[in-house]
PDB file of N, CA and C in Angstrom:
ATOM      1  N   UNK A   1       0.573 122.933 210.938  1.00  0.00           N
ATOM      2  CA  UNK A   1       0.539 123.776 209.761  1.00  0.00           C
ATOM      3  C   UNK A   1       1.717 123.417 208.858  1.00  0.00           C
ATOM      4  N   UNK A   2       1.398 123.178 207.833  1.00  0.00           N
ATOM      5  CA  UNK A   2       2.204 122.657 206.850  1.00  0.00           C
ATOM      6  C   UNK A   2       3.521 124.256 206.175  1.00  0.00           C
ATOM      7  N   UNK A   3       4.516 123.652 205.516  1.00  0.00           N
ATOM      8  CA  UNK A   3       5.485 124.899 205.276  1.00  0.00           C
ATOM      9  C   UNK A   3       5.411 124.362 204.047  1.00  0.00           C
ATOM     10  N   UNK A   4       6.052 124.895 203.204  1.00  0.00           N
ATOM     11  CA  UNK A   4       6.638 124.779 201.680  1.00  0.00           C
ATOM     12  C   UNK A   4       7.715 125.156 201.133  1.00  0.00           C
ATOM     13  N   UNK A   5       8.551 124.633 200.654  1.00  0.00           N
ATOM     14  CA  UNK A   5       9.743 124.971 199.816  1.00  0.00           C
ATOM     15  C   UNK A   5       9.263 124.921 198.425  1.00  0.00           C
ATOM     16  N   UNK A   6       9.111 125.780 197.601  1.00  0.00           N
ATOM     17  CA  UNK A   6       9.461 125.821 195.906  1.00  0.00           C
ATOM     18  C   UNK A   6       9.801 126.623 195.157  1.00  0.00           C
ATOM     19  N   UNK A   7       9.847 126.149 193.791  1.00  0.00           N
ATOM     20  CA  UNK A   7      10.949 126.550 192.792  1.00  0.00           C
ATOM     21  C   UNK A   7       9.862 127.396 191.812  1.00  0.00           C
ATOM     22  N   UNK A   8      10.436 128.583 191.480  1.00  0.00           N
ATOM     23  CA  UNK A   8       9.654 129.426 190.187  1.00  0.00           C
ATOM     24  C   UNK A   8      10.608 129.347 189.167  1.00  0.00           C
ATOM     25  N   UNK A   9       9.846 129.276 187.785  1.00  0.00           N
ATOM     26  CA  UNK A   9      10.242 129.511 186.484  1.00  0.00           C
ATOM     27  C   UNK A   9       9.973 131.271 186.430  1.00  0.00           C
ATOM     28  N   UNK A  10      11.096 131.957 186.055  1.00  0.00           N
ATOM     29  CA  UNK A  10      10.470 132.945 185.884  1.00  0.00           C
ATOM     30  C   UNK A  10      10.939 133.097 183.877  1.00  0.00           C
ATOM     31  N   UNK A  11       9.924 134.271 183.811  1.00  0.00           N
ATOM     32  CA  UNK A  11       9.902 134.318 182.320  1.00  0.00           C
ATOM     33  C   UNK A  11      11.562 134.586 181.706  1.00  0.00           C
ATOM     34  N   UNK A  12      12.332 135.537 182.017  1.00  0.00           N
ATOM     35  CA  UNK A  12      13.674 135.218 181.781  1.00  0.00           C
ATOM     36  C   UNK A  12      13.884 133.746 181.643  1.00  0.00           C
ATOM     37  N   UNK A  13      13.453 132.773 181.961  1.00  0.00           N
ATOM     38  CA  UNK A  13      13.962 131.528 181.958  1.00  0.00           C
ATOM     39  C   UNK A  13      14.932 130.935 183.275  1.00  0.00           C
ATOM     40  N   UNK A  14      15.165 131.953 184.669  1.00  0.00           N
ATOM     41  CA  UNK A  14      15.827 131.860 185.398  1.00  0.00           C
ATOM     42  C   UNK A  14      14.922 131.390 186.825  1.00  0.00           C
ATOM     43  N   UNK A  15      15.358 130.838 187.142  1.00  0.00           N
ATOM     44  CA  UNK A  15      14.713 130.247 188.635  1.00  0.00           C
ATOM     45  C   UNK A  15      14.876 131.310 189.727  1.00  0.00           C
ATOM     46  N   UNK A  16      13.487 130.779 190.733  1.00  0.00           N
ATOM     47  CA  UNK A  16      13.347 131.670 191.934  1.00  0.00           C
ATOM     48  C   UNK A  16      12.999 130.628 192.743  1.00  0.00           C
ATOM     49  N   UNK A  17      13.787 130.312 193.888  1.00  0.00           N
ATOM     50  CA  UNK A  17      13.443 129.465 195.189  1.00  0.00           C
ATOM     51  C   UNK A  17      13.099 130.464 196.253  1.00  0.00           C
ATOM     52  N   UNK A  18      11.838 129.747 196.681  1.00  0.00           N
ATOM     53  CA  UNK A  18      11.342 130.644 198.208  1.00  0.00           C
ATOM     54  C   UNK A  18      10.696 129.678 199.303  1.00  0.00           C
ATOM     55  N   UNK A  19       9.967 129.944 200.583  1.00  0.00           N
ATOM     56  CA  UNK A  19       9.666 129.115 201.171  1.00  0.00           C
ATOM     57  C   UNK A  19       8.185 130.100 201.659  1.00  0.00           C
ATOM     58  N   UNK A  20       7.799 129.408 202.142  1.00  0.00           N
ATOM     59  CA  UNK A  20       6.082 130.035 202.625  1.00  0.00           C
ATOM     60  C   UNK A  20       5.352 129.116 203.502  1.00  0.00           C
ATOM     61  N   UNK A  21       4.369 129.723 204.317  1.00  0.00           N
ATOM     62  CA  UNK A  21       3.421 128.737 205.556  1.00  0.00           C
ATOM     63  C   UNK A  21       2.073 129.067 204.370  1.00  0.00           C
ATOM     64  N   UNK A  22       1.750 129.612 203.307  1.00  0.00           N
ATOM     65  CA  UNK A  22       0.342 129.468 202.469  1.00  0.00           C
ATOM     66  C   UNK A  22       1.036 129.515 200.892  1.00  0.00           C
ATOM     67  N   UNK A  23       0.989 128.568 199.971  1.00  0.00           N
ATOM     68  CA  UNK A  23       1.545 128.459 198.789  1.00  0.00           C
ATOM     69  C   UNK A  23       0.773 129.112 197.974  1.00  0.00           C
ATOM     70  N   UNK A  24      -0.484 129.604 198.175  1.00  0.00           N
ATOM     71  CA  UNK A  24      -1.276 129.830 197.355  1.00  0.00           C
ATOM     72  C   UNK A  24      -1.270 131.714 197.553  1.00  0.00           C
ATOM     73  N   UNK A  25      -1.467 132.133 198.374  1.00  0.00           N
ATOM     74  CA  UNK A  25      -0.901 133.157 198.717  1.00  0.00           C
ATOM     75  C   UNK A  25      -0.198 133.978 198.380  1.00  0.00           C
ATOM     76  N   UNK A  26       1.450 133.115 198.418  1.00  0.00           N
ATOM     77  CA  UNK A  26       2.616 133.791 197.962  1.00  0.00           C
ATOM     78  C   UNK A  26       2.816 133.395 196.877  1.00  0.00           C
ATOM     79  N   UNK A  27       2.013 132.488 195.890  1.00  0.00           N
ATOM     80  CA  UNK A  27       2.109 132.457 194.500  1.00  0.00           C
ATOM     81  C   UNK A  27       1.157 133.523 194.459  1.00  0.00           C
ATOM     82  N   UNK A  28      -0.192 134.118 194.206  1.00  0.00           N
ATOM     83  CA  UNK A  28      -0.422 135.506 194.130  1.00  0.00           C
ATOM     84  C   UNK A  28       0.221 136.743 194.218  1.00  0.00           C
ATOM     85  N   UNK A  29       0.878 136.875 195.573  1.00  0.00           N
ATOM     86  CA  UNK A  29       1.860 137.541 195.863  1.00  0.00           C
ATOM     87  C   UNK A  29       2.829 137.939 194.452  1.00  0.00           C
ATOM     88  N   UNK A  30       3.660 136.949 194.416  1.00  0.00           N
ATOM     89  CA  UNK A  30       4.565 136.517 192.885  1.00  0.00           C
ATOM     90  C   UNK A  30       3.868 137.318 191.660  1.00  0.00           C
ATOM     91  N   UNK A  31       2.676 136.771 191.448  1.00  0.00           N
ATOM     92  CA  UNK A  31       2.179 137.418 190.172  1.00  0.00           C
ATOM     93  C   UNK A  31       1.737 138.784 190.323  1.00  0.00           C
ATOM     94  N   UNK A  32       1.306 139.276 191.428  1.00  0.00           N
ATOM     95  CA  UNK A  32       1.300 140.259 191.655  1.00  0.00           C
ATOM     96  C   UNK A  32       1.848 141.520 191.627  1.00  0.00           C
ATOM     97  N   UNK A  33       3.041 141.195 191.816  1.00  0.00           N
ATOM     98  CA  UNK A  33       4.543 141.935 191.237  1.00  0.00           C
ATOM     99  C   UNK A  33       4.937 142.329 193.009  1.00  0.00           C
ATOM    100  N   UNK A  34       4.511 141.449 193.944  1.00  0.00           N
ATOM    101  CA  UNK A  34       4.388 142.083 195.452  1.00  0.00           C
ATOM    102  C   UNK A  34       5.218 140.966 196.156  1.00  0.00           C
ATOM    103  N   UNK A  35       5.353 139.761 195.689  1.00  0.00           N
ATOM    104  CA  UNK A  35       6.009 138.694 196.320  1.00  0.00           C
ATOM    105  C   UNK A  35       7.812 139.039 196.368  1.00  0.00           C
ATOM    106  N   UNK A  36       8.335 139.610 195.499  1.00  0.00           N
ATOM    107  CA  UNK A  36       9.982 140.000 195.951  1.00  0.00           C
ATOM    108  C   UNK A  36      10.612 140.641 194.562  1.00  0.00           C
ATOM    109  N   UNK A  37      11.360 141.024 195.174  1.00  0.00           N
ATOM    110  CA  UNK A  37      11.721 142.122 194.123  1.00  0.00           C
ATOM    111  C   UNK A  37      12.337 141.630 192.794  1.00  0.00           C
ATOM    112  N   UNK A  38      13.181 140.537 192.756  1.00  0.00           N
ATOM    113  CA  UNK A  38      13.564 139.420 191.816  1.00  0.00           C
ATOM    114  C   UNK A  38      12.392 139.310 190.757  1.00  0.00           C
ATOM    115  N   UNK A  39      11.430 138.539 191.514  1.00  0.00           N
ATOM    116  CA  UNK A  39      10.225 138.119 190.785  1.00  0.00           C
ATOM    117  C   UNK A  39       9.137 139.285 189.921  1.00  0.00           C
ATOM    118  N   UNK A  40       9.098 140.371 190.767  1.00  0.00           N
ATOM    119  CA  UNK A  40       8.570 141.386 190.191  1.00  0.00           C
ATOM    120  C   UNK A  40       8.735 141.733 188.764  1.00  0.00           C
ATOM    121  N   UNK A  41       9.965 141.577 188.483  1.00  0.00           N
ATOM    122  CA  UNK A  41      10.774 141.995 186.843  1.00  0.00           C
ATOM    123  C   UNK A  41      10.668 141.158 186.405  1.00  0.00           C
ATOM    124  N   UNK A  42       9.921 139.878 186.652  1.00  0.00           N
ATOM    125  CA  UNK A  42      10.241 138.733 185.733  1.00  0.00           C
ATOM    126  C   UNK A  42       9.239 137.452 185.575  1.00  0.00           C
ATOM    127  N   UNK A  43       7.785 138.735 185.549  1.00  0.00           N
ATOM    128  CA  UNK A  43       6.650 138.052 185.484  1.00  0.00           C
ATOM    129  C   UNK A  43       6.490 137.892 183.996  1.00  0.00           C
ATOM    130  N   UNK A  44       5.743 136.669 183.356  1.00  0.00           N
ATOM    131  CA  UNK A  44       5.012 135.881 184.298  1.00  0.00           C
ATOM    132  C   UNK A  44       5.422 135.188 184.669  1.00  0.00           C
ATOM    133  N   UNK A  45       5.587 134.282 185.724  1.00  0.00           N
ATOM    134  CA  UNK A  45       5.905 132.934 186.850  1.00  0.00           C
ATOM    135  C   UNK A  45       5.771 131.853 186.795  1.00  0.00           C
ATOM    136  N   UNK A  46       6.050 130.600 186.614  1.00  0.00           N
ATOM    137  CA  UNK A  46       5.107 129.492 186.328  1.00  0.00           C
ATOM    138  C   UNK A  46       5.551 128.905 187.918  1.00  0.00           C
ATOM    139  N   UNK A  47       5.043 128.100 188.677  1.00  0.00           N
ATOM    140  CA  UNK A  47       5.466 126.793 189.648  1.00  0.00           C
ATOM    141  C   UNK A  47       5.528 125.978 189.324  1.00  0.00           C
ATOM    142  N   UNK A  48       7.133 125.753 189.136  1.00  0.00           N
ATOM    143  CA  UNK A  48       7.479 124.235 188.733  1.00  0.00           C
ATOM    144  C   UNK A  48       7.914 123.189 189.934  1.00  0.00           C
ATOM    145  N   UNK A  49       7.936 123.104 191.108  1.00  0.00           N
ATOM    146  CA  UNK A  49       8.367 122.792 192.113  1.00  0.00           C
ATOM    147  C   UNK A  49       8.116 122.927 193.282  1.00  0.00           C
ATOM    148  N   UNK A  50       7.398 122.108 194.351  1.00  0.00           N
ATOM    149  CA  UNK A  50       7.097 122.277 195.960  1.00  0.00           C
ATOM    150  C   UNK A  50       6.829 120.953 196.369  1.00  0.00           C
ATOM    151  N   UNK A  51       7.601 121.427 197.910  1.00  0.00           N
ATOM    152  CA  UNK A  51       7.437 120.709 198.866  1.00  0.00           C
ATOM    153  C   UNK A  51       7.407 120.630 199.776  1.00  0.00           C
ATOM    154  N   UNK A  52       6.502 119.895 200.795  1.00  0.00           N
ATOM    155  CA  UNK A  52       6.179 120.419 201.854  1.00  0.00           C
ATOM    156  C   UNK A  52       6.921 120.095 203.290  1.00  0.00           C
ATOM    157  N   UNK A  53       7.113 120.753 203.722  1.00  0.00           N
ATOM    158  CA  UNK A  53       8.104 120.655 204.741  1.00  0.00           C
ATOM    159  C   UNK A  53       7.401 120.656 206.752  1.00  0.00           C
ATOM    160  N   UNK A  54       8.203 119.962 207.651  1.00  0.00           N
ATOM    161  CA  UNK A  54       7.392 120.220 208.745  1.00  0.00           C
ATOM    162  C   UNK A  54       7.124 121.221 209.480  1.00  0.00           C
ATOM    163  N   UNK A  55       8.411 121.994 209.667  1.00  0.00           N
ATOM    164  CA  UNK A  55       8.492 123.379 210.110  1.00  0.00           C
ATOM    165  C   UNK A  55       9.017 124.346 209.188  1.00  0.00           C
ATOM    166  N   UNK A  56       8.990 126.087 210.020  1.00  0.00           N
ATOM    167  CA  UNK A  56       9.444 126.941 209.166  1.00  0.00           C
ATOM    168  C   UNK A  56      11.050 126.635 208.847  1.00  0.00           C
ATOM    169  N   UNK A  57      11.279 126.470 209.971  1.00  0.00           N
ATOM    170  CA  UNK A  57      12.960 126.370 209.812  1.00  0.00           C
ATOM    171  C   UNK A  57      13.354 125.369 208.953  1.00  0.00           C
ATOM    172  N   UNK A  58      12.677 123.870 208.473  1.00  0.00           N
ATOM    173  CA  UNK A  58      12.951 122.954 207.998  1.00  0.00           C
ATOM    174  C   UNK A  58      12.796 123.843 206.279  1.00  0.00           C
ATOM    175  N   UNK A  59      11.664 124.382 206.111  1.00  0.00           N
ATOM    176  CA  UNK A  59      11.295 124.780 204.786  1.00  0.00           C
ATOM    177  C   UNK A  59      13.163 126.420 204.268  1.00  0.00           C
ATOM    178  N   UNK A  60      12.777 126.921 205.293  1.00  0.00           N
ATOM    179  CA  UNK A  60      14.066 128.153 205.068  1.00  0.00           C
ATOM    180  C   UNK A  60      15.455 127.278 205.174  1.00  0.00           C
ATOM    181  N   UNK A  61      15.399 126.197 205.640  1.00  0.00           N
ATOM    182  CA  UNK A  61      16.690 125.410 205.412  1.00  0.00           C
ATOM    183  C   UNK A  61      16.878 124.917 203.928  1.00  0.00           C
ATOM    184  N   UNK A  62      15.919 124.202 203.412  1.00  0.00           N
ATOM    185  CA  UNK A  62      15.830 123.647 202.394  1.00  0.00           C
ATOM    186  C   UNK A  62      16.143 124.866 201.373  1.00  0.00           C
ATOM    187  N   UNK A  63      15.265 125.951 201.838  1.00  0.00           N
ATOM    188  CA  UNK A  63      15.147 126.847 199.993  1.00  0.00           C
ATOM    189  C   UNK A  63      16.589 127.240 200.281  1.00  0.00           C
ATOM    190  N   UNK A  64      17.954 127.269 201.519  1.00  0.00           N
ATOM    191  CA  UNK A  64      18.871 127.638 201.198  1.00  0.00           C
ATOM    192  C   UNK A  64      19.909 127.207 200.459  1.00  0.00           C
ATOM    193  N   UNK A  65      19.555 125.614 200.766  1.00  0.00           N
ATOM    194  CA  UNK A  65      20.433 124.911 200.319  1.00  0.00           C
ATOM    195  C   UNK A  65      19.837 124.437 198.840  1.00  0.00           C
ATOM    196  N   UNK A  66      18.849 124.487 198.304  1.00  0.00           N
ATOM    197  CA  UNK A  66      18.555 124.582 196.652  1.00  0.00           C
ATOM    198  C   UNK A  66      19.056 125.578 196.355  1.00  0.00           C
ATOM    199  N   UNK A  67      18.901 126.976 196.931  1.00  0.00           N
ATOM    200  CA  UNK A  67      19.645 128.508 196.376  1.00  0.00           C
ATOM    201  C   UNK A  67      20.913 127.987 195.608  1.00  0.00           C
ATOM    202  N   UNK A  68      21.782 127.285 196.535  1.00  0.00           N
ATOM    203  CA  UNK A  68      23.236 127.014 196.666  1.00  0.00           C
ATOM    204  C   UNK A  68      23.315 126.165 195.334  1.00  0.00           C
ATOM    205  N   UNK A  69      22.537 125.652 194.848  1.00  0.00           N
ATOM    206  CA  UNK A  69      22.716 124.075 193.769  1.00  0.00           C
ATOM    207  C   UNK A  69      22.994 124.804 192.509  1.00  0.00           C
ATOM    208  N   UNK A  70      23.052 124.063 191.584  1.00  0.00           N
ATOM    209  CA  UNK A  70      23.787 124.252 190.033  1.00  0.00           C
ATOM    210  C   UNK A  70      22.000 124.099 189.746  1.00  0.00           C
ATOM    211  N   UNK A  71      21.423 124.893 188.388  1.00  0.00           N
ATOM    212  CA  UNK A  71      21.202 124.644 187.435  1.00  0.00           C
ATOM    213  C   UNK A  71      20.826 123.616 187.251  1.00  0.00           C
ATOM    214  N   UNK A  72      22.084 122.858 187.021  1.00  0.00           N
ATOM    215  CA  UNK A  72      21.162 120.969 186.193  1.00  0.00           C
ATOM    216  C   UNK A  72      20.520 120.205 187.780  1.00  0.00           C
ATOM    217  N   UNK A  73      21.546 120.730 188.964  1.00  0.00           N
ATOM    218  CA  UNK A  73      20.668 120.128 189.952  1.00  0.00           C
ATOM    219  C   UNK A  73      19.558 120.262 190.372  1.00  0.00           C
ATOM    220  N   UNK A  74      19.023 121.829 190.296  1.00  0.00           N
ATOM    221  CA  UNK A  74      17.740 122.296 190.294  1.00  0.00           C
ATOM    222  C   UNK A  74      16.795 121.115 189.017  1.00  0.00           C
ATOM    223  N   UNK A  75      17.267 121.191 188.212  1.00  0.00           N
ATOM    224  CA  UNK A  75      16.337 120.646 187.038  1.00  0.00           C
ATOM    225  C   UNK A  75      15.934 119.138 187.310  1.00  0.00           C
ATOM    226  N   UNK A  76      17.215 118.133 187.722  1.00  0.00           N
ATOM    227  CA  UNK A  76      17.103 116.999 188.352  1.00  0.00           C
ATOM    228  C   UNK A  76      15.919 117.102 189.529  1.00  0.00           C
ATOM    229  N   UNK A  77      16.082 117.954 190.309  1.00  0.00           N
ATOM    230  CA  UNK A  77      15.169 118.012 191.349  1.00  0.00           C
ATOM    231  C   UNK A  77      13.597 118.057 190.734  1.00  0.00           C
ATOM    232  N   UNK A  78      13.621 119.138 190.025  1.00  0.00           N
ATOM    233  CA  UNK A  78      12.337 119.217 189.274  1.00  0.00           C
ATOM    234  C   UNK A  78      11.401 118.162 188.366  1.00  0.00           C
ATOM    235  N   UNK A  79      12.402 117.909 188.116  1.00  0.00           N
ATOM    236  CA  UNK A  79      11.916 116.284 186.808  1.00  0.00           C
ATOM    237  C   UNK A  79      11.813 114.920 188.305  1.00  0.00           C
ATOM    238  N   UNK A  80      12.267 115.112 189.208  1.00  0.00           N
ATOM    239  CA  UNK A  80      12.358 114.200 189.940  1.00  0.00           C
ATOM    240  C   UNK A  80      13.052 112.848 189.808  1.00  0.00           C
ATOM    241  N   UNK A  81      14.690 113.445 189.332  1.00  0.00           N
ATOM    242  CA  UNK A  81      15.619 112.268 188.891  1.00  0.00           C
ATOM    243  C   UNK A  81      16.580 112.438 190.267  1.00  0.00           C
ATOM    244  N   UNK A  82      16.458 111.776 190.930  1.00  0.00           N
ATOM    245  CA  UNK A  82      16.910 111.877 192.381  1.00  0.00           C
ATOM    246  C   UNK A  82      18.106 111.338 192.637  1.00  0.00           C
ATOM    247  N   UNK A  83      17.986 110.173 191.477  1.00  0.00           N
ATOM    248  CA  UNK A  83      18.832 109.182 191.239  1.00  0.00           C
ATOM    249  C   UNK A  83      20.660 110.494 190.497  1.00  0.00           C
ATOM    250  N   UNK A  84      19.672 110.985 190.181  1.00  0.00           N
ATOM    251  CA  UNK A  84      21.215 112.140 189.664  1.00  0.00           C
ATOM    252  C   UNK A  84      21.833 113.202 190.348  1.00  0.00           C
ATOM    253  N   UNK A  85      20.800 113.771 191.599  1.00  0.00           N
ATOM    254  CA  UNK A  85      21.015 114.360 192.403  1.00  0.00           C
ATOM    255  C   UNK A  85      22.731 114.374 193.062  1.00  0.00           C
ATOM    256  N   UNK A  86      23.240 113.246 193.620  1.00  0.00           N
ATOM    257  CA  UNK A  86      24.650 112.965 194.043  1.00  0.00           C
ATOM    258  C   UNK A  86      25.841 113.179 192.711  1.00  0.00           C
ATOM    259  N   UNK A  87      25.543 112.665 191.458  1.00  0.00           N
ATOM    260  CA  UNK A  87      26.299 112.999 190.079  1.00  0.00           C
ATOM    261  C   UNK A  87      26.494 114.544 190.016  1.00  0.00           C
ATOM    262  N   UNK A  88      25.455 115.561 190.456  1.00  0.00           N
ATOM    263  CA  UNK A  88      25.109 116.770 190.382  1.00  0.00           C
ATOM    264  C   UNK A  88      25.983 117.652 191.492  1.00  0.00           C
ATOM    265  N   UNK A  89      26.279 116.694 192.765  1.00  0.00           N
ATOM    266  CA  UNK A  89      26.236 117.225 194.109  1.00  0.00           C
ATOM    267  C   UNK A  89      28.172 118.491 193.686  1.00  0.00           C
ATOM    268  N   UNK A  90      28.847 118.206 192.429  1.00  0.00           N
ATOM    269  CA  UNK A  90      29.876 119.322 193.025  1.00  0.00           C
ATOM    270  C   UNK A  90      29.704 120.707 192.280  1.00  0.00           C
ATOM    271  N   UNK A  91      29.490 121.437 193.167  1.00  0.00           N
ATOM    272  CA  UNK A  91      29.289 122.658 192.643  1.00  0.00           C
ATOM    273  C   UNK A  91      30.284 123.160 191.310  1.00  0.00           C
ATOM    274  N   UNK A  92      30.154 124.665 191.130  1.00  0.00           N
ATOM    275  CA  UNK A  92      31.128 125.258 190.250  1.00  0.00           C
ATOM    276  C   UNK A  92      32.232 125.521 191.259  1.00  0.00           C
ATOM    277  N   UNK A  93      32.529 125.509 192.246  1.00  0.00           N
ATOM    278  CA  UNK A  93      34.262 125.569 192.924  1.00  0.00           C
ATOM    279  C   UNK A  93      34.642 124.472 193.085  1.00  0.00           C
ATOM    280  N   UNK A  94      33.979 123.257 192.457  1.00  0.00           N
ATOM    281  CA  UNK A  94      34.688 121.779 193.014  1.00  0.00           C
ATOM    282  C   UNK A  94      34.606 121.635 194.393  1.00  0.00           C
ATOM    283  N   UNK A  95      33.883 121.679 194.895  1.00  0.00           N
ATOM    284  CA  UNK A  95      33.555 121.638 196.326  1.00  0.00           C
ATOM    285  C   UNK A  95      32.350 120.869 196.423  1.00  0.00           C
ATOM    286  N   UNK A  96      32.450 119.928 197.086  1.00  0.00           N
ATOM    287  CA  UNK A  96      30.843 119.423 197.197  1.00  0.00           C
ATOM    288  C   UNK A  96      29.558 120.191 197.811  1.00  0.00           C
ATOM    289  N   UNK A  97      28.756 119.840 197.263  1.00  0.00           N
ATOM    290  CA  UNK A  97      27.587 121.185 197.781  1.00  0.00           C
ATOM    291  C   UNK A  97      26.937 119.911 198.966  1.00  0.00           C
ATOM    292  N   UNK A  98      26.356 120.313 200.291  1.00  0.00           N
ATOM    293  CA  UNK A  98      25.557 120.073 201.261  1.00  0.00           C
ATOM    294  C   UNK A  98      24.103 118.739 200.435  1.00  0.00           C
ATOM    295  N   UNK A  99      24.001 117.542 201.096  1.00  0.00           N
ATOM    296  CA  UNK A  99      22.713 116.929 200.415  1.00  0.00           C
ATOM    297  C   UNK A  99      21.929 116.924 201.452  1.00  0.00           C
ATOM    298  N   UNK A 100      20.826 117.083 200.104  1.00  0.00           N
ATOM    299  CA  UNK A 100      19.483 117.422 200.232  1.00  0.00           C
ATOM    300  C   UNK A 100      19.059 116.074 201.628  1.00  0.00           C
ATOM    301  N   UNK A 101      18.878 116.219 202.630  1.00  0.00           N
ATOM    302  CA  UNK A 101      18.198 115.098 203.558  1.00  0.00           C
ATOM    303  C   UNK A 101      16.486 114.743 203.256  1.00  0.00           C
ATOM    304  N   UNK A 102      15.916 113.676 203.996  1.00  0.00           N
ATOM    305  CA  UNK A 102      14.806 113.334 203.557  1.00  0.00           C
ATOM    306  C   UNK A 102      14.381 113.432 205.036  1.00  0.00           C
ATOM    307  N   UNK A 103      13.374 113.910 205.516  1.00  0.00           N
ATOM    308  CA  UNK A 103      12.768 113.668 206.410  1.00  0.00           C
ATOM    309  C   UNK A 103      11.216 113.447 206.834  1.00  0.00           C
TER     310      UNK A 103
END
Protein backbone atom coordinates (compact mmCIF):
# COMPACT_ATOMS: atom_id res chain seq x y z
CA UNK A 1 0.00 0.00 0.00
CA UNK A 2 1.37 3.04 -1.18
CA UNK A 3 1.74 6.38 1.46
CA UNK A 4 1.93 9.98 0.35
CA UNK A 5 3.56 13.06 1.36
CA UNK A 6 2.03 16.48 -0.06
CA UNK A 7 1.94 20.01 -0.18
CA UNK A 8 -1.47 22.27 -0.19
CA UNK A 9 -1.83 25.75 -1.54
CA UNK A 10 -4.21 27.11 0.64
CA UNK A 11 -6.24 30.21 -0.43
CA UNK A 12 -4.39 32.60 2.07
CA UNK A 13 -1.57 31.79 -0.18
CA UNK A 14 0.13 29.75 2.71
CA UNK A 15 1.12 26.11 2.51
CA UNK A 16 -0.19 22.94 4.24
CA UNK A 17 2.05 19.70 4.33
CA UNK A 18 0.36 16.39 5.35
CA UNK A 19 0.85 12.74 4.76
CA UNK A 20 -1.97 10.03 4.03
CA UNK A 21 -2.32 6.01 3.02
CA UNK A 22 -5.53 7.41 0.32
CA UNK A 23 -4.70 10.92 -1.41
CA UNK A 24 -7.86 11.16 -2.75
CA UNK A 25 -9.69 10.86 0.36
CA UNK A 26 -7.88 13.26 2.42
CA UNK A 27 -7.94 15.73 -0.39
CA UNK A 28 -11.89 15.54 0.07
CA UNK A 29 -11.43 15.53 3.55
CA UNK A 30 -9.43 19.12 2.99
CA UNK A 31 -12.21 20.55 0.98
CA UNK A 32 -14.53 19.48 3.10
CA UNK A 33 -13.57 21.68 5.88
CA UNK A 34 -12.98 18.01 7.87
CA UNK A 35 -9.32 17.28 6.90
CA UNK A 36 -7.59 19.70 9.86
CA UNK A 37 -8.25 22.53 11.43
CA UNK A 38 -5.52 24.79 9.56
CA UNK A 39 -7.08 23.87 6.30
CA UNK A 40 -10.63 24.32 7.30
CA UNK A 41 -10.19 28.35 7.39
CA UNK A 42 -8.47 28.36 4.36
CA UNK A 43 -10.49 26.79 1.74
CA UNK A 44 -10.31 26.59 -1.21
CA UNK A 45 -7.14 24.17 -1.50
CA UNK A 46 -5.36 23.52 -4.53
CA UNK A 47 -2.58 20.25 -4.60
CA UNK A 48 0.42 21.42 -5.62
CA UNK A 49 2.69 18.60 -4.51
CA UNK A 50 2.92 14.59 -3.77
CA UNK A 51 4.81 11.91 -3.28
CA UNK A 52 4.72 8.69 -2.79
CA UNK A 53 6.42 7.14 -0.18
CA UNK A 54 7.00 3.27 1.00
CA UNK A 55 5.79 3.27 4.40
CA UNK A 56 3.75 5.28 6.91
CA UNK A 57 6.68 6.21 8.82
CA UNK A 58 8.73 7.04 5.65
CA UNK A 59 5.70 9.44 4.44
CA UNK A 60 5.28 11.19 8.43
CA UNK A 61 9.07 11.52 8.22
CA UNK A 62 9.15 13.35 5.12
CA UNK A 63 5.97 15.79 5.78
CA UNK A 64 8.19 16.62 8.99
CA UNK A 65 11.01 17.52 7.61
CA UNK A 66 9.26 19.75 4.61
CA UNK A 67 7.19 21.32 7.76
CA UNK A 68 10.75 22.40 8.91
CA UNK A 69 11.92 24.04 5.27
CA UNK A 70 11.82 27.79 4.25
CA UNK A 71 9.28 28.93 1.83
CA UNK A 72 11.60 29.20 -1.27
CA UNK A 73 12.57 25.55 -0.35
CA UNK A 74 9.11 24.37 -0.38
CA UNK A 75 8.69 26.18 -3.82
CA UNK A 76 12.03 24.63 -5.24
CA UNK A 77 10.56 21.37 -4.25
CA UNK A 78 7.38 22.11 -6.01
CA UNK A 79 8.69 23.42 -9.39
CA UNK A 80 11.06 20.48 -9.08
CA UNK A 81 14.45 22.47 -9.04
CA UNK A 82 16.27 19.97 -6.93
CA UNK A 83 19.27 21.26 -8.20
CA UNK A 84 18.51 24.35 -5.59
CA UNK A 85 17.34 22.37 -2.91
CA UNK A 86 21.12 22.32 -1.03
CA UNK A 87 21.47 26.51 -1.93
CA UNK A 88 18.05 26.50 0.09
CA UNK A 89 19.21 23.90 2.79
CA UNK A 90 20.02 26.95 5.76
CA UNK A 91 17.20 27.73 7.51
CA UNK A 92 16.17 31.19 9.19
CA UNK A 93 18.60 30.39 12.43
CA UNK A 94 21.58 29.70 10.15
CA UNK A 95 21.53 26.29 10.96
CA UNK A 96 21.40 23.82 8.33
CA UNK A 97 18.05 22.20 7.96
CA UNK A 98 18.10 18.03 7.68
CA UNK A 99 18.21 16.78 3.55
CA UNK A 100 15.62 15.56 1.96
CA UNK A 101 17.01 11.61 1.22
CA UNK A 102 15.93 9.68 -1.90
CA UNK A 103 14.85 6.35 -1.49
Amino acid sequence: MPFYTYILRCSDGSYYTGHTDDLDVRMAQHSNGVGAAYTAKRRPLTLVWATDCQTCTNAFELERQIKGWSRAKKEALMRGDFEALPDLARGRTGRLEPQMRSG
